[in-house]
Protein backbone atom coordinates (compact mmCIF):
# COMPACT_ATOMS: atom_id res chain seq x y z
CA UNK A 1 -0.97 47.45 -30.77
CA UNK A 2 -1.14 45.36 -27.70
CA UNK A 3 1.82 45.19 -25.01
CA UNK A 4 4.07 42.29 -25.43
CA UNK A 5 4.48 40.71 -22.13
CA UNK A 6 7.28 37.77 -21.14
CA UNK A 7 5.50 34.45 -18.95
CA UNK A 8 7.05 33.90 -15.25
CA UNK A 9 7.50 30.60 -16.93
CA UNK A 10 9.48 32.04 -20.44
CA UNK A 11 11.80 34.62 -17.78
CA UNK A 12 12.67 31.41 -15.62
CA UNK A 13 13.67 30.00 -18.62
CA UNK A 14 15.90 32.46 -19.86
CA UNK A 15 17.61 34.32 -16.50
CA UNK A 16 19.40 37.67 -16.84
CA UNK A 17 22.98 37.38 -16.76
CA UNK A 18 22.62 38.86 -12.96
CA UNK A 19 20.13 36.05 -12.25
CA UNK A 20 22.14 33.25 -13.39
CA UNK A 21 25.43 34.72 -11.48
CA UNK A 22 23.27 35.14 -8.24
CA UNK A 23 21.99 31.74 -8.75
CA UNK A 24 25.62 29.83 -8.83
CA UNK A 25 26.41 28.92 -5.11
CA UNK A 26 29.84 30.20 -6.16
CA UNK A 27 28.58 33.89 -6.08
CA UNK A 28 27.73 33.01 -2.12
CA UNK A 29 31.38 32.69 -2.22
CA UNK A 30 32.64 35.77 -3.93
CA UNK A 31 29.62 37.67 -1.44
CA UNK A 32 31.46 36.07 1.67
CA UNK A 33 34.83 36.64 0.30
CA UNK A 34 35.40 32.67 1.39
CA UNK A 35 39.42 31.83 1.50
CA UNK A 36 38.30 28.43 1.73
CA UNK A 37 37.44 28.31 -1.65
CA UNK A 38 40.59 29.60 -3.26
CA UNK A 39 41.87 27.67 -5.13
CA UNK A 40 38.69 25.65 -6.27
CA UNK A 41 37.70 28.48 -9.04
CA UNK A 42 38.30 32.18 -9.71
CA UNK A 43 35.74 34.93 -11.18
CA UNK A 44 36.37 37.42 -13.91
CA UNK A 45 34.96 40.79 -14.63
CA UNK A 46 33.99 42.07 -18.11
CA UNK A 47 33.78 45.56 -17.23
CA UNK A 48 37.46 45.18 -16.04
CA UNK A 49 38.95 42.33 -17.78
CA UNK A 50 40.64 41.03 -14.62
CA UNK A 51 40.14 37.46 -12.60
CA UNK A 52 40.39 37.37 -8.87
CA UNK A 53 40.54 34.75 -6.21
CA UNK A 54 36.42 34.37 -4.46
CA UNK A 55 38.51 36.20 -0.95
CA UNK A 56 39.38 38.96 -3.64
CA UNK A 57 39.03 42.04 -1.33
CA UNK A 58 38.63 44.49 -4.05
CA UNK A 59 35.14 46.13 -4.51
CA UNK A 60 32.35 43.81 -5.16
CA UNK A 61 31.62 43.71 -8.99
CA UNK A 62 27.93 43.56 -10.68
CA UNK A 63 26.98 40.15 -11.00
CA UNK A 64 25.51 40.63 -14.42
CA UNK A 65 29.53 41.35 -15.14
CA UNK A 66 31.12 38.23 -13.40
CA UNK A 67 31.99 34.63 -15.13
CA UNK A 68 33.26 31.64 -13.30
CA UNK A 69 36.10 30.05 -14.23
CA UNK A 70 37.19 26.51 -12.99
CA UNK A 71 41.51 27.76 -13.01
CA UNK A 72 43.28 30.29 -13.71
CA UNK A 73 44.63 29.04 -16.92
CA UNK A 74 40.62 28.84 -18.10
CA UNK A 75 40.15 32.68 -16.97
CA UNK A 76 43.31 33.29 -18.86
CA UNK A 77 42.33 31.72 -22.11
CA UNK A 78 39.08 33.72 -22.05
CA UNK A 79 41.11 37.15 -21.90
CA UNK A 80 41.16 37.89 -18.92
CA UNK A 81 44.64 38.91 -17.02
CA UNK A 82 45.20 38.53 -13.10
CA UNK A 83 44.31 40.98 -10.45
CA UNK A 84 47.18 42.79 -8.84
CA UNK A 85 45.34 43.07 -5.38
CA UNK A 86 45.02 39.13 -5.23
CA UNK A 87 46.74 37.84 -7.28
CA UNK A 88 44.74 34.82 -8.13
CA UNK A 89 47.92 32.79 -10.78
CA UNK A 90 49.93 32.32 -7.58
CA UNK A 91 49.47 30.22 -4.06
CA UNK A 92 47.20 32.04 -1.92
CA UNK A 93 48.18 32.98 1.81
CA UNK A 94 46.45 29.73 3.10
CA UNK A 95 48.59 27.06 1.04
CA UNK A 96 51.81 28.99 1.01
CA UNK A 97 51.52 28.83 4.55
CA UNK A 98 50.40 25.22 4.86
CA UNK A 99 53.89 24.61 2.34
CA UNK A 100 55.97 26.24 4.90
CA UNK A 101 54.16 24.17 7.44
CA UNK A 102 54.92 21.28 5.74
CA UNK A 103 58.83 22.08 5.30
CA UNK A 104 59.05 23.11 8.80
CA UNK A 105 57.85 19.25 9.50
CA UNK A 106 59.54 17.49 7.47
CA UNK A 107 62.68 19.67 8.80
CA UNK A 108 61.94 18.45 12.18
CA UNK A 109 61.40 14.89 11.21
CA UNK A 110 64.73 14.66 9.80
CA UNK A 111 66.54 16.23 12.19
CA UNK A 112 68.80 14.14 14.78
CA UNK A 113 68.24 17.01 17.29
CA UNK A 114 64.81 19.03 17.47
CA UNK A 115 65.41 22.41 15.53
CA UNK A 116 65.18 25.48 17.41
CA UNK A 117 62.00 28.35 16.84
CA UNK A 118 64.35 30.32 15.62
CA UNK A 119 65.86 28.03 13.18
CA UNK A 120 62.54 26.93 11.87
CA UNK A 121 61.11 30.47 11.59
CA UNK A 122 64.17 31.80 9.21
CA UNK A 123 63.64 28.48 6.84
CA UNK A 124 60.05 29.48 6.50
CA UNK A 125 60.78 33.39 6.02
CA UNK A 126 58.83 34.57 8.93
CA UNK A 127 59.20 36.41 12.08
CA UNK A 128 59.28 33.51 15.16
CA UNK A 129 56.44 34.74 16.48
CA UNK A 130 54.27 34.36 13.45
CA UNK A 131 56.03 31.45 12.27
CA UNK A 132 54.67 30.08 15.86
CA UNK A 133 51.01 31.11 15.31
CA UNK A 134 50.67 29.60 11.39
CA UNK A 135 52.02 26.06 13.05
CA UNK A 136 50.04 25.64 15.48
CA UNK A 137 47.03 26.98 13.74
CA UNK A 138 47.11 24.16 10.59
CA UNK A 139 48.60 21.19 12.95
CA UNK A 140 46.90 22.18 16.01
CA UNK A 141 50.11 21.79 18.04
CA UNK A 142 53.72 24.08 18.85
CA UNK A 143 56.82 23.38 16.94
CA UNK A 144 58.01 22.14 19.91
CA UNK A 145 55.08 19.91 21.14
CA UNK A 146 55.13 18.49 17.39
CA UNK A 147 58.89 17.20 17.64
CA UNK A 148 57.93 15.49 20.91
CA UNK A 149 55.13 13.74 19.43
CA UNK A 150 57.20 12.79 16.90
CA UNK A 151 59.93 11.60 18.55
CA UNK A 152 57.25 9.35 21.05
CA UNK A 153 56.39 8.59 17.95
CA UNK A 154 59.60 7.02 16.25
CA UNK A 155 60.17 5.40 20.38
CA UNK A 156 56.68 3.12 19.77
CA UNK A 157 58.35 2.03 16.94
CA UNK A 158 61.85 1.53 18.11
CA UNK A 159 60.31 -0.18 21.17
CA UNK A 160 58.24 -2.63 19.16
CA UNK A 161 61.30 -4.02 17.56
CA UNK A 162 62.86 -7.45 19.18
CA UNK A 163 65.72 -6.90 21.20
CA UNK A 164 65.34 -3.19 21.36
CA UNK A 165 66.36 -1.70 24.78
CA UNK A 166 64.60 1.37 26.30
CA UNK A 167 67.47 3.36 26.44
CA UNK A 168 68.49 2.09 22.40
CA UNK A 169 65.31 3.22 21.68
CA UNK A 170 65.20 6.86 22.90
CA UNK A 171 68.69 7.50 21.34
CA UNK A 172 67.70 6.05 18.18
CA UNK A 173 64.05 8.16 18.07
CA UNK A 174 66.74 11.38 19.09
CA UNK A 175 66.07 11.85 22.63
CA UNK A 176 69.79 13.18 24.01
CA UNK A 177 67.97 13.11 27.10
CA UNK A 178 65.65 10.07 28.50
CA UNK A 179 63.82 12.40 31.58
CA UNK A 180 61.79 14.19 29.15
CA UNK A 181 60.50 11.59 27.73
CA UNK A 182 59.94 9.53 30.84
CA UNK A 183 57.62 12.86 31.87
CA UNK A 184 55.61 12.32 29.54
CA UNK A 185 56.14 8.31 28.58
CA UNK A 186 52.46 7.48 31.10
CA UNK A 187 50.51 9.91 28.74
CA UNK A 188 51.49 8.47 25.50
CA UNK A 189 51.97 4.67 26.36
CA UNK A 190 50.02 4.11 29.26
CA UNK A 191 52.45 2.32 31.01
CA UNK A 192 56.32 2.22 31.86
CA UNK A 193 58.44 2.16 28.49
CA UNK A 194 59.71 -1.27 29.89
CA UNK A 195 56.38 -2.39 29.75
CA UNK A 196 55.28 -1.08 26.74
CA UNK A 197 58.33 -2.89 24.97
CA UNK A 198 57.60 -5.97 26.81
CA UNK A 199 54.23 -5.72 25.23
CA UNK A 200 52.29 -4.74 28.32
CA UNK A 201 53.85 -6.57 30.70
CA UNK A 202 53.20 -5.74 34.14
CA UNK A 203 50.00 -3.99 33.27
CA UNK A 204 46.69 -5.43 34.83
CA UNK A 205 43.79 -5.09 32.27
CA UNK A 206 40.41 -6.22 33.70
CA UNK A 207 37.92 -7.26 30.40
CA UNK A 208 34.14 -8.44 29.67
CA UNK A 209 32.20 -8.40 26.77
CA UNK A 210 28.39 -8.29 26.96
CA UNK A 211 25.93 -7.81 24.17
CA UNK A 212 23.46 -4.59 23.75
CA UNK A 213 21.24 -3.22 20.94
CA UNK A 214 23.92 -1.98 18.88
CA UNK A 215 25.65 -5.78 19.00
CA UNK A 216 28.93 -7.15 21.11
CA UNK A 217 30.39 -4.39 23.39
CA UNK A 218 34.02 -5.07 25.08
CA UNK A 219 35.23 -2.86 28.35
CA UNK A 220 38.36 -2.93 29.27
CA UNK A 221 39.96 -1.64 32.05
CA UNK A 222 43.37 -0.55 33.75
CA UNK A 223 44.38 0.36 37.27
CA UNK A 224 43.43 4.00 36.31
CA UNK A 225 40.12 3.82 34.52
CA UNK A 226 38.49 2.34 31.31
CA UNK A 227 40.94 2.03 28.24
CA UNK A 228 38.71 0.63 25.75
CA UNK A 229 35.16 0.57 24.77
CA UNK A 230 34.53 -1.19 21.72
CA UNK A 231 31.52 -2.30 19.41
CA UNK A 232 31.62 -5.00 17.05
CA UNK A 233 29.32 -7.78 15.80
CA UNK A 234 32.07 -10.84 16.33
CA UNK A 235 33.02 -11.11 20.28
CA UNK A 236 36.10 -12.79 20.11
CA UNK A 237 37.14 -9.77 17.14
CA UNK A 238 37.13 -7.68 20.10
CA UNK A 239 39.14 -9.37 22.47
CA UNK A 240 41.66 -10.17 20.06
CA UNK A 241 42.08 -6.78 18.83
CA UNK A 242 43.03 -6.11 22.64
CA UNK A 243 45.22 -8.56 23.10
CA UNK A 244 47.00 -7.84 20.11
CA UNK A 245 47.50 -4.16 21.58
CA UNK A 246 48.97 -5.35 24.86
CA UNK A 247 49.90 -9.28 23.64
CA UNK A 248 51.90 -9.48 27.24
CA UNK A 249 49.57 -8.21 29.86
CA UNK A 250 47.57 -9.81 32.52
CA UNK A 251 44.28 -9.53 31.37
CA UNK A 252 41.58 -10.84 33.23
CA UNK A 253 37.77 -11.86 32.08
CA UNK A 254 35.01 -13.30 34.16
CA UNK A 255 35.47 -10.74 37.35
CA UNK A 256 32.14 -10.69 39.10
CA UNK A 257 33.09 -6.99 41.00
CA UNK A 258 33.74 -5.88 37.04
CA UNK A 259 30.26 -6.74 36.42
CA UNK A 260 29.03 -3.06 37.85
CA UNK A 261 30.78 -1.23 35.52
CA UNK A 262 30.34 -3.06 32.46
CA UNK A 263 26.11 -2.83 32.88
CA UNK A 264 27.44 0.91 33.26
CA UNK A 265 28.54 0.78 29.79
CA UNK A 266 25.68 -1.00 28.77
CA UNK A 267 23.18 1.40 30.18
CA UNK A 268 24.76 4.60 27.99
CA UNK A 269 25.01 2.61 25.29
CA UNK A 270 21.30 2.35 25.23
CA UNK A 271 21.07 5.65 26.57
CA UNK A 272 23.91 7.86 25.23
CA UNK A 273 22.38 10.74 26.36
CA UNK A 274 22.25 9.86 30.25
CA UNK A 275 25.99 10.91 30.17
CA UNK A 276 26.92 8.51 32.88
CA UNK A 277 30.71 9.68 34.39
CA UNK A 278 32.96 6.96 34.01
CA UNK A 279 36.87 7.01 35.38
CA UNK A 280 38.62 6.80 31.75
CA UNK A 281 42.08 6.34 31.20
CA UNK A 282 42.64 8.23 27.97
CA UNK A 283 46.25 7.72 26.31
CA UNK A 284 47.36 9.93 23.22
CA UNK A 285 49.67 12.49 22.29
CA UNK A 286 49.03 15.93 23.44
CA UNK A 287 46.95 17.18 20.47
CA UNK A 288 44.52 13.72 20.91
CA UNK A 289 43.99 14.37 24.20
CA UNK A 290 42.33 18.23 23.85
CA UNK A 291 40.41 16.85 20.94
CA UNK A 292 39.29 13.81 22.75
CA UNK A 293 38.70 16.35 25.57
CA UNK A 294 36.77 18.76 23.57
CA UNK A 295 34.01 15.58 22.26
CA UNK A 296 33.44 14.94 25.60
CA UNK A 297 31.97 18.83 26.22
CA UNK A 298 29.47 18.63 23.22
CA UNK A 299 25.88 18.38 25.14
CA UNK A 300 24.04 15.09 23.97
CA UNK A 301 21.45 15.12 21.07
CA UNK A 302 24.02 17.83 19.70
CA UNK A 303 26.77 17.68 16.56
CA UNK A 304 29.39 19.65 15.57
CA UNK A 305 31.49 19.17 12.71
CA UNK A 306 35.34 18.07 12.37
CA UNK A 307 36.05 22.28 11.69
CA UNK A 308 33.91 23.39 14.37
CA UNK A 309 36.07 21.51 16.89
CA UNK A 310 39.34 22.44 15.52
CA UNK A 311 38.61 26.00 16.20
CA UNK A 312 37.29 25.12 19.69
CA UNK A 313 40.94 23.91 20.37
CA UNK A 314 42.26 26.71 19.16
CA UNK A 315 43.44 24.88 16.12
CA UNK A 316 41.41 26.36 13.11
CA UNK A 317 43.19 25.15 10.51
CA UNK A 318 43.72 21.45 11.99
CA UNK A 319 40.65 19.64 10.65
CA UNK A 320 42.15 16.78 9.41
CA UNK A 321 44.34 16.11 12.57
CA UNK A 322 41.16 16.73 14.67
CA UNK A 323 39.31 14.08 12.17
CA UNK A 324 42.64 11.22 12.55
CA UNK A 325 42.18 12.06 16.56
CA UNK A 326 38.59 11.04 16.23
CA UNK A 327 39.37 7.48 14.53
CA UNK A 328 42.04 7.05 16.67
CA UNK A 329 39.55 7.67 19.66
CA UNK A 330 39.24 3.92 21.17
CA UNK A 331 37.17 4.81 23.75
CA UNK A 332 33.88 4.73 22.31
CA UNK A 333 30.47 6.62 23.46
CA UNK A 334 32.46 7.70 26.91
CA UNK A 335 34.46 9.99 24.65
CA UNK A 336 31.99 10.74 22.25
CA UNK A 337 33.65 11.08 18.34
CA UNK A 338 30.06 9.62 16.98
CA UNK A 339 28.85 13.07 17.44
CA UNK A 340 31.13 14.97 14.90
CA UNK A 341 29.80 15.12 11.43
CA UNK A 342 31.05 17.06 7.73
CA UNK A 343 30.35 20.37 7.85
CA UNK A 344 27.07 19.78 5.88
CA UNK A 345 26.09 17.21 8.44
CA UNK A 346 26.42 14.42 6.46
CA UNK A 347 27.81 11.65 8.29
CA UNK A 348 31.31 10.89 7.86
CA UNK A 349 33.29 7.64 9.06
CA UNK A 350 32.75 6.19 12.81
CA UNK A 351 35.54 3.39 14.12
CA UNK A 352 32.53 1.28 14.64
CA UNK A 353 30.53 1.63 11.86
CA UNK A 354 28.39 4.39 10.09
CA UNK A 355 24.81 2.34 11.21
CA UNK A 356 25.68 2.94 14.96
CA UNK A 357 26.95 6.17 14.64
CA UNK A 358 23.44 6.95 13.31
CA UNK A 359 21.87 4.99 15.79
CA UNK A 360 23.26 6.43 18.93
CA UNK A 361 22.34 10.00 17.63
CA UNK A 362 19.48 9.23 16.88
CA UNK A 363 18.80 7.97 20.79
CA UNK A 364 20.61 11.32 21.92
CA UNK A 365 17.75 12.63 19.86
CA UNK A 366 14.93 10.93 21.41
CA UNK A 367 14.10 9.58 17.80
């Protein structure tokens, strides 16, 4: 009798248990033991008749013997119970942490005076210390440093209502004490508080726009360096975008000795990767500031993604801060957001458009 034999084209068609496991990008998971993906779907284990989390760290089951499940309810109605080890019906380590997180700011938020470490540590449950470290590794930021911001925060406010004195304003955004703020009031607003209230009066802003490949280009400038470099296809969009930022200030166009610096501009917008060093005058909170710092280090023709950078502040866990720092960024090409992509290296959302954000990577690229 001859030997029955199966195709290559009849086994494709019909995988092994093991082949079809292997073949699911969620086994890549379970291999890695990926936290990130807790949460997103579980695995059970016929031989066992448990389901774990993908970071499960108990001993690596046969794939031939592991199912995917989308939730634990879906494991659950197929048999299978919960593993002990990792106990995959309750909140993983990552989001009960990021729900303490969350408490601890909306604690601080409400608070007339800024809650101590201590204080917030015990309402979360943890030791100060490690309280400390989970903070400041989702928000990127101290306990401490996030009450400030916060409190700048609710002073930008205060100060943009009429007939709101400085000193009204600190009180009512819970400053007991106006010096601290006042240290750090040039950082945040650019300018005196007075000022700022006033609307940027006082404050000398220098202005052109010129045109380039990419469309209408406006620099703006303060006493300290550029504030503003933005693209746009309308001209007079731009200026009135910066005039409704600082309605009161002196700002002056048509300055022949500005001329220089605004051909700079030009020049690395049609060559990003020249990485001409221009005097910037970068205002943000604390957090903005090492993110905006951290663009400016990734070498031309290069990306990294929004994750990537958070851990290269130290912040792991602060992605989405580190992606709201780079659409806040108004300082565009100098401080270079345009190269941060997804993690897959798609191309997420630029402040100027998606088209130029390909375009000027592209040029870094020598494409």
């Amino acid at each position: 009798m001859p030997r029955l034999t199966v195709s290559p084209m009849r086994a494709l068609a019909h995988p092994s248990p093991a082949q079809a496991a292997e073949a699911d990008p969620r086994w890549q998971a379970v291999l890695a033991r990926d936290a990130s993906q807790d949460g997103r779907f579980v695995y059970s284990v016929k031989t066992t008749g448990v389901y774990c989390r993908p970071s499960c760290p108990s001993r690596l089951a046969k794939p031939q013997n592991v199912a995917f499940h989308d939730s634990a309810a879906s494991a659950e109605q197929a048999g299978f119970r919960p593993c002990k080890r990792c106990r995959p019906d309750q909140q993983g380590v990552a989001q009960r942490q990021a729900h303490l997180v969350a408490q601890a700011c909306r604690t601080i938020e409400a608070a007339e005076d800024a809650p101590g470490l201590d204080a917030l540590a015990a309402q979360a449950g943890l030791s100060p210390y490690h309280f400390h470290r989970v903070f400041k590794a989702i928000t990127g930021v101290t306990p401490k440093a996030y009450a400030v911001a916060h409190r700048a925060r609710r002073v930008r406010e205060e100060l943009a209502r009429p007939g709101t004195t400085v000193t009204t304003a600190l009180y009512d955004a819970g400053f007991n004490a106006s010096s601290r703020f006042y240290e750090a009031a040039d950082g945040l607003l650019g300018m005196r508080p007075g000022d700022y209230r006033a609307g940027g009066a006082n404050a000398d802003i220098r202005f052109a726009v010129a045109q380039c490949s990419l469309g209408a280009v406006l620099v703006a400038c303060s006493g300290r360096g550029i504030c503003a470099i933005a693209l746009g296809d309308d001209p007079e969009a731009l200026v009135r975008d910066l005039q409704d930022r600082f309605p009161k200030a002196r700002l002056t166009g048509d300055d022949p000795a500005f001329d220089a610096l605004v051909a700079q501009v030009v020049g690395l917008v049609e060559a990003p990767g020249l990485g001409v060093d221009l005097p910037l005058d970068v205002r943000g909170t604390a957090f903005q500031q090492r993110v905006w710092q951290a663009l400016r280090a990734i070498p031309a023709g290069q990306t990294v993604s929004y994750a990537q950078v958070a851990a290269g502040i130290g912040a792991p866990k602060a992605v989405r801060a580190v992606a709201q720092a780079c659409a806040n960024n108004v300082i565009a090409i100098a401080i270079p957001c345009h190269r941060v992509v997804r993690t897959d290296g798609a191309l997420s959302g630029y402040r100027w458009g998606v088209d130029r954000k390909r375009v000027l990577l592209a040029r870094e690229r020598g494409e």
